[in-house]
N, C-alpha and C. Protein backbone atom coordinates (compact mmCIF):
# COMPACT_ATOMS: atom_id res chain seq x y z
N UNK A 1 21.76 -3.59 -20.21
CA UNK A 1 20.40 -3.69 -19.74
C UNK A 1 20.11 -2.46 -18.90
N UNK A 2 18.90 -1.66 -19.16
CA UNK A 2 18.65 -0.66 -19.01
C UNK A 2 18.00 -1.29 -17.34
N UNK A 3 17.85 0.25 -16.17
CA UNK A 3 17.63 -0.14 -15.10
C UNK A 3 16.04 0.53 -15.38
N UNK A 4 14.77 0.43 -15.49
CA UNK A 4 13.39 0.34 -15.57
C UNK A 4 12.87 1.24 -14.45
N UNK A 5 12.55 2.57 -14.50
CA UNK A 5 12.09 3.03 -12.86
C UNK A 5 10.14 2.71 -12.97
N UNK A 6 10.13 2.49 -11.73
CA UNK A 6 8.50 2.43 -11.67
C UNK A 6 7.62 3.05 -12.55
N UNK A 7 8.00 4.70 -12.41
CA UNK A 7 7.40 5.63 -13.15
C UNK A 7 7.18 5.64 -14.62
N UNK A 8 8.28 5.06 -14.90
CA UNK A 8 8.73 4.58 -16.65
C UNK A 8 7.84 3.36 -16.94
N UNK A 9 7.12 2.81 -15.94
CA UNK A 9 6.78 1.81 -16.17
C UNK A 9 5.04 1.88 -16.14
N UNK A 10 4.77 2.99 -15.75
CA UNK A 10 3.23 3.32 -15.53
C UNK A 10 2.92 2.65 -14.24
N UNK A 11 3.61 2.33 -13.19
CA UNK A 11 3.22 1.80 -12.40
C UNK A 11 3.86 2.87 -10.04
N UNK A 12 3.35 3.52 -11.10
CA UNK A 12 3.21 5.04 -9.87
C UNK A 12 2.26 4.96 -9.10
N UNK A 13 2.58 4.74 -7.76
CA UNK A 13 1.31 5.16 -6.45
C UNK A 13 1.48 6.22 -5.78
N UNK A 14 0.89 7.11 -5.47
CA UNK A 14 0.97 8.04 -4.78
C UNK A 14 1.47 7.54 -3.17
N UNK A 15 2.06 8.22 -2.48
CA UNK A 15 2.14 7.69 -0.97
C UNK A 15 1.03 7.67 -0.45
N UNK A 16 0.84 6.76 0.47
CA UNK A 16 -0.57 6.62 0.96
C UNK A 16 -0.52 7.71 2.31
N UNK A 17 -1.39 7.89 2.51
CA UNK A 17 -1.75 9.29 3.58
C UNK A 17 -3.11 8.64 4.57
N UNK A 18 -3.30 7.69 4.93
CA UNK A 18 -4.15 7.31 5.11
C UNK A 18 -3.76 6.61 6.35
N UNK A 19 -4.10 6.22 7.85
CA UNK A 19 -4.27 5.81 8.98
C UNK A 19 -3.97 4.45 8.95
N UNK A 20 -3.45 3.99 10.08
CA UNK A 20 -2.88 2.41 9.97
C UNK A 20 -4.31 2.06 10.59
N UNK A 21 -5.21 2.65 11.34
CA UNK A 21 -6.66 1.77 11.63
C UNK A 21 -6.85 1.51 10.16
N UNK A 22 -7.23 2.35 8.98
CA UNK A 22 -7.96 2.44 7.75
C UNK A 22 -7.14 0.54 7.37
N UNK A 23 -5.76 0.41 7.47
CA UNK A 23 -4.96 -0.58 7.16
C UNK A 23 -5.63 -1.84 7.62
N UNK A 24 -5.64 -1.72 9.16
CA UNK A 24 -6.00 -2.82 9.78
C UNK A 24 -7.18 -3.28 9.57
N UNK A 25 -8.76 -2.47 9.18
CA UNK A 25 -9.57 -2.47 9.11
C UNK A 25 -9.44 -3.49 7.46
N UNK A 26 -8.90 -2.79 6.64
CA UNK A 26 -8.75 -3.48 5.36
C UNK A 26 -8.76 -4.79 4.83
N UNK A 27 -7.28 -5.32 5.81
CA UNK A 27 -6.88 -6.51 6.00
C UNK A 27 -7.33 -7.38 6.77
N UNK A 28 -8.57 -6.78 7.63
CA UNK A 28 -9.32 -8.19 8.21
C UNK A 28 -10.57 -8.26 7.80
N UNK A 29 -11.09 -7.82 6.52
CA UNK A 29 -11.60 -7.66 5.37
C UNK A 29 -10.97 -8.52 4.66
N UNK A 30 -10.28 -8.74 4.41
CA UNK A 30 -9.23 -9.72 3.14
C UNK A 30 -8.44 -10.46 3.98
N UNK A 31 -8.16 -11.02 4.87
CA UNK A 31 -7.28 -12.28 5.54
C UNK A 31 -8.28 -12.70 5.51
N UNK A 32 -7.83 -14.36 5.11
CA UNK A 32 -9.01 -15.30 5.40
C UNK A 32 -8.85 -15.48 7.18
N UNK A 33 -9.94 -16.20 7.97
CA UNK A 33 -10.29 -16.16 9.30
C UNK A 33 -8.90 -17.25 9.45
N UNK A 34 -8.76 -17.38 11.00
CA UNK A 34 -7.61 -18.01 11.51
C UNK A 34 -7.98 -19.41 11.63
N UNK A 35 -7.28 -20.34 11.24
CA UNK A 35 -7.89 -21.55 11.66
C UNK A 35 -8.01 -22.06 13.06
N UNK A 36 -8.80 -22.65 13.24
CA UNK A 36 -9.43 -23.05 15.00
C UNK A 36 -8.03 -23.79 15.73
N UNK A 37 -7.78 -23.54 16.82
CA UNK A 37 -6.59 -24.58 17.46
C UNK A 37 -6.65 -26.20 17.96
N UNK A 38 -5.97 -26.39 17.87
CA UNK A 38 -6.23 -28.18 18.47
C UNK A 38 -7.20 -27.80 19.36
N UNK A 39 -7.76 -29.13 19.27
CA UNK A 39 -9.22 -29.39 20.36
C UNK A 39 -7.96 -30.63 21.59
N UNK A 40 -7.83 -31.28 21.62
CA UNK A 40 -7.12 -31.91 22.87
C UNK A 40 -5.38 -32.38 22.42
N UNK A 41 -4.59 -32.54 23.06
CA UNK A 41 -3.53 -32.91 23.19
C UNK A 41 -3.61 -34.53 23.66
N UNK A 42 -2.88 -35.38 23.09
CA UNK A 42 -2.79 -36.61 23.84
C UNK A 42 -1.66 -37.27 23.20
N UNK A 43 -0.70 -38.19 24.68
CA UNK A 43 0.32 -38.72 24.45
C UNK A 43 0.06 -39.97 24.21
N UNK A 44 1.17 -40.75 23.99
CA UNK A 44 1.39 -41.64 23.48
C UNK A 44 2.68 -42.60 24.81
N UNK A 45 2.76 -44.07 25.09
CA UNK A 45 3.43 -44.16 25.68
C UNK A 45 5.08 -44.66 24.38
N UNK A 46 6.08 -44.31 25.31
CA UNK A 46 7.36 -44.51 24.01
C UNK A 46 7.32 -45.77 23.37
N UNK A 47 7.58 -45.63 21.79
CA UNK A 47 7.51 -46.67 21.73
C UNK A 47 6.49 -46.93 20.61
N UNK A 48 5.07 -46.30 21.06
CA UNK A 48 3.98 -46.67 20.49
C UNK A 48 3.62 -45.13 19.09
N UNK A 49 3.11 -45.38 18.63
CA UNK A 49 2.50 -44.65 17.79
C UNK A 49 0.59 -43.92 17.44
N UNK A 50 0.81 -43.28 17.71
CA UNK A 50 -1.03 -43.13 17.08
C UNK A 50 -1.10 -43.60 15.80
């Protein structure tokens, strides 16, 4: 079994040259938003269950 290089494969990127702002900017463009955090905390006495 032959070892496949990228290049052989048509699948060549140039190195990127481009700023990690340009990056960050990108990706919070494309991450979906964060989901919201708990709204309250509440215990339970032992024993019991919610």
């Amino acid at each position: 079994m032959a070892i496949l290089e990228p290049a052989a494969l048509g699948v060549y990127a140039p190195p990127y040259t481009g700023g990690y702002t340009a990056v960050q900017a990108y990706v919070r463009g494309v991450r979906p938003a964060a989901s919201p955090a708990f709204k309250r905390r509440f215990e339970t006495p032992p024993g019991r269950q919610a």
